[in-house]
Protein backbone atom coordinates (compact mmCIF):
# COMPACT_ATOMS: atom_id res chain seq x y z
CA UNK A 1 -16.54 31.25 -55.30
CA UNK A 2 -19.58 30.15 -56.99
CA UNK A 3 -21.36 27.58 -54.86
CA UNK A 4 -23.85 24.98 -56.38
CA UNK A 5 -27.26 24.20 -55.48
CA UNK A 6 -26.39 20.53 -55.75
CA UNK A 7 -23.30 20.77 -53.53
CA UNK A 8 -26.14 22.79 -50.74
CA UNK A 9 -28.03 19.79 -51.25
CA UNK A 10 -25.52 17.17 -51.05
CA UNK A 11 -24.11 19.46 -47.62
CA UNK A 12 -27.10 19.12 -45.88
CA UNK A 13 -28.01 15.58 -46.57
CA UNK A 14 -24.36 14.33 -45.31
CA UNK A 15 -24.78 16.84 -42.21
CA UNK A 16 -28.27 15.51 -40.95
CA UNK A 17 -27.19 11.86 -42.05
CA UNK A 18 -23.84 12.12 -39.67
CA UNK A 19 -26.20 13.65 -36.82
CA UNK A 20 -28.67 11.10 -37.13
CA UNK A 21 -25.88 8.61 -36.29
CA UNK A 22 -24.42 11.01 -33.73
CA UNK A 23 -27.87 10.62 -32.24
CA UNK A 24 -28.64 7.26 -32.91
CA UNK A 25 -25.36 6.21 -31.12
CA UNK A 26 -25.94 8.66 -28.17
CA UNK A 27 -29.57 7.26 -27.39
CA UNK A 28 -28.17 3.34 -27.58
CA UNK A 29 -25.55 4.38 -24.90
CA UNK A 30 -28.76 5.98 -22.65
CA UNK A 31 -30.77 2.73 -23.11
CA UNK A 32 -27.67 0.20 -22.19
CA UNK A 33 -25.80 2.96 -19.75
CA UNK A 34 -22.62 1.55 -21.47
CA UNK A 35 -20.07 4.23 -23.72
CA UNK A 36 -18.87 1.55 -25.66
CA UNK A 37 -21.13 -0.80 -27.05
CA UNK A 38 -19.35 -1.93 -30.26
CA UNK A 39 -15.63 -1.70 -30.89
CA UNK A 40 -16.19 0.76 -33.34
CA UNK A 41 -17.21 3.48 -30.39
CA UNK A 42 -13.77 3.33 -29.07
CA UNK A 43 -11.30 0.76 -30.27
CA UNK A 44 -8.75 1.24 -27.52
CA UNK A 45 -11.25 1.53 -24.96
CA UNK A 46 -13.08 -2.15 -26.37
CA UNK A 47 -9.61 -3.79 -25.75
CA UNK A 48 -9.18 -2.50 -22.28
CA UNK A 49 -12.95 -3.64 -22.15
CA UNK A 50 -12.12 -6.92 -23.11
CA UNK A 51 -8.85 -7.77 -21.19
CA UNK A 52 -10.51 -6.76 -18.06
CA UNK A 53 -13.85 -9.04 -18.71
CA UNK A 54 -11.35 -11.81 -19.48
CA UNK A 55 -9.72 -10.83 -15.86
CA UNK A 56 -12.76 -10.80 -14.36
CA UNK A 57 -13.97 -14.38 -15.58
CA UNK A 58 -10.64 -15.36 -14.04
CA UNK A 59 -10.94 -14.23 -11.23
CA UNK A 60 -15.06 -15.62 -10.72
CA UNK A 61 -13.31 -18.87 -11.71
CA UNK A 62 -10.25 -19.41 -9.28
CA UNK A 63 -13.38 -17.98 -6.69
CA UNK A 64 -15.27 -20.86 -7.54
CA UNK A 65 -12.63 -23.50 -7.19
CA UNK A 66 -11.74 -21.66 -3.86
CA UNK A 67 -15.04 -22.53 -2.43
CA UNK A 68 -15.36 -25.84 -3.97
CA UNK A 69 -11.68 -26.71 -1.68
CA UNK A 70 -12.85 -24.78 1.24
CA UNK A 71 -16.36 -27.05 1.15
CA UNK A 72 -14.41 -30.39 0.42
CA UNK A 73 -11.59 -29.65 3.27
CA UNK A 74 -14.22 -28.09 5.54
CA UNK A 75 -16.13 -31.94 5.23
CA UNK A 76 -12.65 -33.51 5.26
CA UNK A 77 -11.86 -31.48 8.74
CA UNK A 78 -15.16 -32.33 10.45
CA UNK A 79 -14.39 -36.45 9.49
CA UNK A 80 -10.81 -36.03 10.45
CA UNK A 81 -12.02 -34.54 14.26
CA UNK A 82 -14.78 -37.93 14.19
CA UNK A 83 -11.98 -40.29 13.59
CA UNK A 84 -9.67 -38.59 15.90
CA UNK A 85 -12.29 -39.06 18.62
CA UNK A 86 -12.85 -43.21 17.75
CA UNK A 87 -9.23 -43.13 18.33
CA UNK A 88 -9.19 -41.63 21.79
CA UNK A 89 -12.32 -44.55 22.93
CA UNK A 90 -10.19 -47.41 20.95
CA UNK A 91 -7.24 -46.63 23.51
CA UNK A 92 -9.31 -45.88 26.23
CA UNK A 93 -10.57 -48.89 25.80
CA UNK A 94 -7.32 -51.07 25.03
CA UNK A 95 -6.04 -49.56 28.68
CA UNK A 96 -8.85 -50.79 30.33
CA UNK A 97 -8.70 -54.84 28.73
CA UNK A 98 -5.52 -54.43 30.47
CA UNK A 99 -6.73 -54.75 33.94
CA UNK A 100 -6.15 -57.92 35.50
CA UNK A 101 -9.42 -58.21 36.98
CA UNK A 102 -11.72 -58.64 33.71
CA UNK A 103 -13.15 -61.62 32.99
CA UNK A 104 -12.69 -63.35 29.56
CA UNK A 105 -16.78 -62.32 29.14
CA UNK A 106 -15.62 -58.61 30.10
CA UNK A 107 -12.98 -58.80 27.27
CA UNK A 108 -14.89 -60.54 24.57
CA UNK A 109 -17.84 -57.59 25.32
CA UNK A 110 -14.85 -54.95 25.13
CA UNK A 111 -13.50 -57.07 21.85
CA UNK A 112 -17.27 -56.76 20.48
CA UNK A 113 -16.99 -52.70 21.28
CA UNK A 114 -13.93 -52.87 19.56
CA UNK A 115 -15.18 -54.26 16.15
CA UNK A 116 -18.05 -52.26 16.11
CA UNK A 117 -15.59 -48.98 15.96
CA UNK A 118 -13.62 -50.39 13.26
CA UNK A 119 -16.16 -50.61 10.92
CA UNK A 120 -17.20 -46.93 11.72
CA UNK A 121 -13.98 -46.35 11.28
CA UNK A 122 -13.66 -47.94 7.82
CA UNK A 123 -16.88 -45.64 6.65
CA UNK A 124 -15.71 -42.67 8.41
CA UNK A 125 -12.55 -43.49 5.72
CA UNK A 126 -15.20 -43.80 2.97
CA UNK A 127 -16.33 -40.35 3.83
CA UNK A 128 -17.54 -38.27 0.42
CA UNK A 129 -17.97 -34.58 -0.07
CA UNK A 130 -21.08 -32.79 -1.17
CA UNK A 131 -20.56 -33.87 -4.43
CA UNK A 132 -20.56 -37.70 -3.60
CA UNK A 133 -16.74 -37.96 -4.41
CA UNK A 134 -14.54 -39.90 -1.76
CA UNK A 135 -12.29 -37.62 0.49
CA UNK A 136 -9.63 -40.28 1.39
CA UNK A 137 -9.13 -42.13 -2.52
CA UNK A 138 -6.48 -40.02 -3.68
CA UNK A 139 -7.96 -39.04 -7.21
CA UNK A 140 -9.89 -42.37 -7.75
CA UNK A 141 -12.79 -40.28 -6.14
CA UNK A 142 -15.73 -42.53 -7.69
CA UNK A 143 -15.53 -45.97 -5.62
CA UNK A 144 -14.90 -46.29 -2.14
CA UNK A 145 -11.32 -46.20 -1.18
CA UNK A 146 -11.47 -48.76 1.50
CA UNK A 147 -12.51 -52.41 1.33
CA UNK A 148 -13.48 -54.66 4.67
CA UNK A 149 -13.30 -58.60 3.79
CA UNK A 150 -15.13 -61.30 5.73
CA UNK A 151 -12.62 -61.55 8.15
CA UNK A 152 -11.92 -58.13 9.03
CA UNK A 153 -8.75 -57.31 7.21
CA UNK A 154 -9.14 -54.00 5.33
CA UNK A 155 -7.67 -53.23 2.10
CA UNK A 156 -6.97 -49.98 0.16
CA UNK A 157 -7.65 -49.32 -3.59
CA UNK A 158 -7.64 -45.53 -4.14
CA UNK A 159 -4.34 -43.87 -5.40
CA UNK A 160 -1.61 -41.70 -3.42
CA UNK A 161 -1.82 -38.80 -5.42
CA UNK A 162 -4.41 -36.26 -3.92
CA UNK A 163 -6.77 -34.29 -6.13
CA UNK A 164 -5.66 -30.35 -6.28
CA UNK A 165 -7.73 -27.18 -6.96
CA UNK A 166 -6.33 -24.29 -8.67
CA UNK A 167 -6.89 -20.90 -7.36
CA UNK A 168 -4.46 -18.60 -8.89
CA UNK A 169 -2.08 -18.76 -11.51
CA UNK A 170 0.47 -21.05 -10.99
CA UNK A 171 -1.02 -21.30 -7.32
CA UNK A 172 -2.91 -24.89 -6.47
CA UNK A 173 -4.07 -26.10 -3.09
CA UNK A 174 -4.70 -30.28 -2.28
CA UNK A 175 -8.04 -30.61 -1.35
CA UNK A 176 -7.87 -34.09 0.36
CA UNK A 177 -5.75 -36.27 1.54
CA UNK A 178 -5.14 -40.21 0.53
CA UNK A 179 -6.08 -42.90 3.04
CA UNK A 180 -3.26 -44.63 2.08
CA UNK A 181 -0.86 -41.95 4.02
CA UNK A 182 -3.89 -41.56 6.87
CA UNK A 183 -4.88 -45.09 7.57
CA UNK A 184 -2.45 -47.34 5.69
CA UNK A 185 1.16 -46.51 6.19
CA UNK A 186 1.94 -46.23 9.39
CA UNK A 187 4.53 -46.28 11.63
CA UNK A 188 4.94 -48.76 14.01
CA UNK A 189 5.93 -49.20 17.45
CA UNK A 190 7.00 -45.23 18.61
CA UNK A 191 7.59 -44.22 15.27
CA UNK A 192 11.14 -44.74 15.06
CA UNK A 193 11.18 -48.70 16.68
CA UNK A 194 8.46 -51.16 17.85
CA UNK A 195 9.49 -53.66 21.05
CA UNK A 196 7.79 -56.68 21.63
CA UNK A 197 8.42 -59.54 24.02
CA UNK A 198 9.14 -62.56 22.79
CA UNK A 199 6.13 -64.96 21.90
CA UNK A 200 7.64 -68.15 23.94
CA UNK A 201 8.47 -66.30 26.86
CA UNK A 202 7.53 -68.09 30.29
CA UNK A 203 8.05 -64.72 32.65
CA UNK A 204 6.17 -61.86 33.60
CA UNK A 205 8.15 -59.51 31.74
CA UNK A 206 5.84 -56.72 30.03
CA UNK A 207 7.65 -54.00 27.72
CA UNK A 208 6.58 -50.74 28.57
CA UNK A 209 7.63 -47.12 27.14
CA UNK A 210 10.15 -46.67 24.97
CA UNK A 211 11.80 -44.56 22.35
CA UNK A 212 15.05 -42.80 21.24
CA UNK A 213 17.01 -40.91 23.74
CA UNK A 214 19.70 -39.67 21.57
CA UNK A 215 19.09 -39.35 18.05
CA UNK A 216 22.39 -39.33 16.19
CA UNK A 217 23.33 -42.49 18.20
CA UNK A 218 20.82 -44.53 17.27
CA UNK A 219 20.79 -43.74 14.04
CA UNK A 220 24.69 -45.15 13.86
CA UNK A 221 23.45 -48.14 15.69
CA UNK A 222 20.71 -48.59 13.75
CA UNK A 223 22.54 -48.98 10.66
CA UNK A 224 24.87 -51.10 11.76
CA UNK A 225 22.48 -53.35 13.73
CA UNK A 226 20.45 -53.94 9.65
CA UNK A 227 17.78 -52.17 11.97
CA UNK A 228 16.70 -54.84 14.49
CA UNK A 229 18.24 -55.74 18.13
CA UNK A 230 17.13 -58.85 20.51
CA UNK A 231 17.62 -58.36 23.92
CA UNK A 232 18.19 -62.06 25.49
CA UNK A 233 17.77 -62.49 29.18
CA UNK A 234 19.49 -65.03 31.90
CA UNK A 235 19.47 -65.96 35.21
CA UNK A 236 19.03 -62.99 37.55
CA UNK A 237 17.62 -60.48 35.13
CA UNK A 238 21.20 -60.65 33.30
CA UNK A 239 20.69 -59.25 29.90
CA UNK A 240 22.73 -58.96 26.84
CA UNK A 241 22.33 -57.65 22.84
CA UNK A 242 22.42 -58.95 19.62
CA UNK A 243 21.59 -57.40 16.03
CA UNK A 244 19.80 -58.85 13.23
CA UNK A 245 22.92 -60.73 12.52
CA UNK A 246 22.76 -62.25 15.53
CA UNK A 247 26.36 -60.59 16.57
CA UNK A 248 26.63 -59.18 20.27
CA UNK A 249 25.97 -55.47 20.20
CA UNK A 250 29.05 -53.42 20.85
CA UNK A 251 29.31 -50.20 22.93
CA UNK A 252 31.51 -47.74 21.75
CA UNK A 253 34.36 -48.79 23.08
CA UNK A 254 34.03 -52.35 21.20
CA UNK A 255 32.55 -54.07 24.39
CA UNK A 256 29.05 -56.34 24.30
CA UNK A 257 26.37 -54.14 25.69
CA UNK A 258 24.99 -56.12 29.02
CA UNK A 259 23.91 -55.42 32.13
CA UNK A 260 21.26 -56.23 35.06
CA UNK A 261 17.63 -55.34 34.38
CA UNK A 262 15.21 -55.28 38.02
CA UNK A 263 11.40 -54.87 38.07
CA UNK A 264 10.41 -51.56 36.97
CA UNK A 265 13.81 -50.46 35.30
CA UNK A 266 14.70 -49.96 31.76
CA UNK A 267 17.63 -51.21 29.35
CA UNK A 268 19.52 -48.24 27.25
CA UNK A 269 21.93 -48.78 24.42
CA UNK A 270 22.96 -47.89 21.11
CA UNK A 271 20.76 -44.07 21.98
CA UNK A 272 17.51 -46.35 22.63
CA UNK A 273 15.61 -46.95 26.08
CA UNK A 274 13.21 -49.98 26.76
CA UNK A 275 11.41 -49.76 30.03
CA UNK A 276 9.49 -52.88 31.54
CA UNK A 277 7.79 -54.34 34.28
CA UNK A 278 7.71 -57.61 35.71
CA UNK A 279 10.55 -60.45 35.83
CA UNK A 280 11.92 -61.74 32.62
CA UNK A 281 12.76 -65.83 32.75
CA UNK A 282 15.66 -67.33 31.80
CA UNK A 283 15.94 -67.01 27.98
CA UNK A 284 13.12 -64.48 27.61
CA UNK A 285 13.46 -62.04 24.59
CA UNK A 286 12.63 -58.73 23.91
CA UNK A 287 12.86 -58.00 20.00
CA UNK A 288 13.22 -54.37 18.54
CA UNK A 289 12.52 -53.54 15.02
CA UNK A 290 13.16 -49.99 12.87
CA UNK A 291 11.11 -49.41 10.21
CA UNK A 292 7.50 -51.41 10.46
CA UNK A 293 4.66 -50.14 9.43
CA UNK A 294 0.95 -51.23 10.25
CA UNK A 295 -2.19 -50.25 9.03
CA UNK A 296 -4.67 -49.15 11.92
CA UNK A 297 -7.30 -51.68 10.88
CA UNK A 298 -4.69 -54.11 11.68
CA UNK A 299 -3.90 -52.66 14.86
CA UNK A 300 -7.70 -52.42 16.07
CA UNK A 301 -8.00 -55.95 14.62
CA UNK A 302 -4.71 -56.98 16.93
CA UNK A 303 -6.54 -55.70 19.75
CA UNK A 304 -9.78 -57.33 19.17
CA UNK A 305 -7.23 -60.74 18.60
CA UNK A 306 -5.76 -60.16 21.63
CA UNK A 307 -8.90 -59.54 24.06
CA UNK A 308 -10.51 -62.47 22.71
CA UNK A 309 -7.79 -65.03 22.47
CA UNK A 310 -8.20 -66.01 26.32
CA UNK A 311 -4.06 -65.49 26.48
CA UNK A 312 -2.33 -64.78 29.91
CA UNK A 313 -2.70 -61.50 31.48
CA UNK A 314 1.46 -60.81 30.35
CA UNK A 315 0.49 -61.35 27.05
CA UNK A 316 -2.50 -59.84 26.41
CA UNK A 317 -0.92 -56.65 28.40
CA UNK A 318 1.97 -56.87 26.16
CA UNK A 319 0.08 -57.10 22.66
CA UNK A 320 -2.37 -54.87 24.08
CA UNK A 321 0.53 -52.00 24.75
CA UNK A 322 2.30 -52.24 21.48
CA UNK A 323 -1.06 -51.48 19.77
CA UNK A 324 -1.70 -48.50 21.42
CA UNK A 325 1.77 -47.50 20.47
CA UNK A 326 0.56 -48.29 16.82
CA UNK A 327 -3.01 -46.46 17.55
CA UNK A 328 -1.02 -43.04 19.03
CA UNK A 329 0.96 -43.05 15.82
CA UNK A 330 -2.14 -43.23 13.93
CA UNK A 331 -3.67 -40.38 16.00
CA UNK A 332 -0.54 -38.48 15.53
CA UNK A 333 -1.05 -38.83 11.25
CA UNK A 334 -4.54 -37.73 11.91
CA UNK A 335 -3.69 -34.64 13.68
CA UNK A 336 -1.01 -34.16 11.39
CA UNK A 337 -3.48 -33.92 8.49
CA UNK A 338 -5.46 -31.97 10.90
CA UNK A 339 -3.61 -29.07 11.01
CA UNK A 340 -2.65 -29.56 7.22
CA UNK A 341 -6.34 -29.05 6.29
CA UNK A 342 -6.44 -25.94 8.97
CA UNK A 343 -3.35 -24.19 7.18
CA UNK A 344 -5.12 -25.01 3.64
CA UNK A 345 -8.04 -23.85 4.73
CA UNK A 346 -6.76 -20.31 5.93
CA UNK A 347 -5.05 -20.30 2.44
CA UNK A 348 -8.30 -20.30 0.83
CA UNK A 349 -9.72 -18.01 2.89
CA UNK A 350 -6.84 -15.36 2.68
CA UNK A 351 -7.16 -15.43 -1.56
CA UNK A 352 -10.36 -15.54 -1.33
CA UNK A 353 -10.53 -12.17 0.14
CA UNK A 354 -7.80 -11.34 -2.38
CA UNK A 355 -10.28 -12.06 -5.05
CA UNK A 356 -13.24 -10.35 -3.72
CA UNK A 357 -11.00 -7.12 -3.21
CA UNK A 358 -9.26 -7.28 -7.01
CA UNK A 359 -12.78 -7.64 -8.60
CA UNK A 360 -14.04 -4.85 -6.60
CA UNK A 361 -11.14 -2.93 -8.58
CA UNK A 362 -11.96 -4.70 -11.44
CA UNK A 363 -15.32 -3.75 -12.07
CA UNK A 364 -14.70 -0.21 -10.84
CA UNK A 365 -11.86 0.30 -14.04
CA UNK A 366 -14.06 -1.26 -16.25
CA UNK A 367 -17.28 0.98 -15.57
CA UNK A 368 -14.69 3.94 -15.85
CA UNK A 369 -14.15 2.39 -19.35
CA UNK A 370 -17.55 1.17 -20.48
CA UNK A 371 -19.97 2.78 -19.19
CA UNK A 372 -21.51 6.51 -19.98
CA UNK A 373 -22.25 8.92 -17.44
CA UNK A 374 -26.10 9.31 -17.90
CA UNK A 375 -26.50 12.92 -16.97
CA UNK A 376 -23.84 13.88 -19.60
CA UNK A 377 -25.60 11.32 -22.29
CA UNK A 378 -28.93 12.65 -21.94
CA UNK A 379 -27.88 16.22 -22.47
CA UNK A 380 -25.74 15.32 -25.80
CA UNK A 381 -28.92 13.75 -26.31
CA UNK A 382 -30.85 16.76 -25.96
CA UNK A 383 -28.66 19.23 -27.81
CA UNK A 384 -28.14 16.64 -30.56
CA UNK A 385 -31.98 16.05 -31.29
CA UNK A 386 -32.17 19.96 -31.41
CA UNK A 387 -29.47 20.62 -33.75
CA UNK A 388 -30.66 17.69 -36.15
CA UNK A 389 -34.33 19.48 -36.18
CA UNK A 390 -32.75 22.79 -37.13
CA UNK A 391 -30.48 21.13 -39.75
CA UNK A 392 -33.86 19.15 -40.91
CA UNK A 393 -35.81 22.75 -40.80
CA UNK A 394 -32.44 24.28 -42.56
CA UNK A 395 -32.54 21.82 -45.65
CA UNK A 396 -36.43 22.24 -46.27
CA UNK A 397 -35.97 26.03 -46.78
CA UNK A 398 -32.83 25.66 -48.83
CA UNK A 399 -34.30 22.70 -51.34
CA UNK A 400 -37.18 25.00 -51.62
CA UNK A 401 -35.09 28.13 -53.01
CA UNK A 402 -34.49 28.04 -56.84
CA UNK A 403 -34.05 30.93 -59.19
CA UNK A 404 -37.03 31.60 -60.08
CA UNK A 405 -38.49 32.30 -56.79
CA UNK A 406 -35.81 35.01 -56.55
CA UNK A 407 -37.08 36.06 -60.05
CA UNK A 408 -40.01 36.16 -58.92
């Protein structure tokens, strides 16, 4: 086969020009430690590049809202314990105005007390996170959820949705909760019924625990009743029922409920107990109602009412009692919450870990992928630079060779 000088020439140039590139590419991956640095090094390998750096932003992202939540519940936790605690001196304080033995100047200091811990209360309920935005607004997170007028009254104007963080796909988390559910809505009384003496009674009658003693019962009763009872007393402590119709109560045999209350005892009907103390006049009332609810500014501002409105000691240890009925159920929604935040909060924590684990494996498949091992690059490196000098050396010799030097 007779072999050109041209076709030696054009040989050698495409050998030396493919192991320049062989080399050129080899050094690039020694300077950046990566094996593929364009997709052209290894298509298959850029994709699996690619999807992984597209997992791994992901991941950094659902990271970062995780500790965004954890921060805003971690603030909303500390606030929650603070209010919690205002609580606890509020009733303290409510049990002690009860005491027979204050003066009015005793009450009206306590009543002072009082209205100094509902306004920390109301900014407490203003709380923001580090970022400024409002914990307890729902997602109207830019003006402060709750508003005090000149009289006292306190109104609401966030939202009752709650903002929510994502942190995994198809995975969110609420990261506060709305004042309207914390502070607003309460129930009243024990939760299922407040009792309240009557405002015109003349006795001595003060309505102490009560609650439901048997559930399904009163729920029957209740309905039946339109949800409210008054308990109407006579001569002798004699005591009988009507509902909201103003029709006697019936037992469940189809008799009125009545009976004979005495100091210190209790009146039970329809799966409901009252207990009281003192002696009921002639036509006192006690009224029960199901489903109130009260907002505790109203029930510290009831309280502050009642200490300074000079009122017998009866009624100012009745009023007094039914708001710290109203303040426990307030305490119980804040504890509630409490341990909401505490089970959110250990959800964070527990994919959070998830996270940092996964992008440990993350990064480890993708430097598998991408990157060049070093020691291996430097060698091709090595070998490659020597064979391109000898193909370099090789060409000079051959384009010097013609026929007449072998003439010659």
């Amino acid at each position: 086969m007779r072999l050109s000088t041209q076709w030696l020439y054009q040989q050698s140039v495409s050998t030396m020009l493919n192991q320049q590139s062989a080399l050129a590419s080899t050094q690039n991956q020694v300077s950046t430690g990566k094996r593929i640095n364009v997709a052209s090094d290894d298509p298959a390998g850029a994709g699996q590049v690619l999807s992984l750096n597209h997992v791994i932003a992901a991941n950094d992202q659902f990271t970062g809202n995780i500790n965004s939540a954890s921060n805003r519940l971690s603030t909303e936790q500390t606030v929650l314990s603070s209010v919690g605690n205002l609580y606890d001196s509020a009733r303290s304080m409510a049990i002690q105005g009860i005491n027979g033995s204050l003066s009015n100047s005793d009450r009206a200091g306590m009543a002072t007390q009082l209205g100094q811990m509902r306004d920390q209360l109301v900014q407490l309920a203003n709380a923001s996170d580090s970022s400024g935005a409002a914990l307890f607004a729902g997602t109207s997170t830019t003006t402060a959820p709750f508003v005090k007028d000149a009289a006292g009254a306190v109104g609401y104007v966030g939202t009752d949705t709650v903002q929510q963080a994502s942190i995994g796909p198809g995975l969110k988390v609420p990261t506060s909760d709305a004042g309207s559910h914390l502070f607003m809505n309460i129930p009243a009384g024990n939760g299922s019924f407040a009792a309240s003496a009557g405002n015109a009674n003349t006795g001595t009658l003060v309505v102490g625990a009560n609650g439901v003693t048997d559930p399904a019962t009163w729920r029957a009763g209740n309905a039946a009743s339109g949800g409210a009872y008054t308990i109407t007393f006579a001569a002798g402590g004699n005591w009988t029922a009507a509902d909201a119709s103003g029709n006697p109560v019936l037992d469940s045999s189809g008799t009125p409920v009545s009976g004979t209350y005495q100091d210190g005892g209790s009146i039970s009907f329809n799966g409901l107990t009252v207990a009281m103390t003192g002696t009921p006049a002639s036509g006192d009332t006690v009224k029960l109602q199901s489903g109130g609810r009260q907002d505790v500014f109203t029930t510290l501002n009831n309280m502050i009412a009642a200490l300074q409105g000079n009122g017998s000691n009866t009624q100012l240890a009745n009023t007094l009692s039914r708001q710290i009925e109203s303040l426990d159920q307030a305490k119980s929604s804040v504890t509630g919450a409490e341990v909401s935040v505490g089970g959110r909060l250990s959800t964070l924590n527990q994919q959070q870990t998830v996270y940092q684990d996964l992008k440990i494996t993350y990064q480890q498949t993708l430097s598998n992928v991408q990157n060049v091992d070093v020691y291996t690059a430097i060698g091709n490196l090595s070998s490659q630079s020597a064979a391109l000098q000898a193909s370099q050396q090789t060409f000079a010799k051959i384009n010097a060779m013609t026929l007449f030097n072998y003439i010659k």
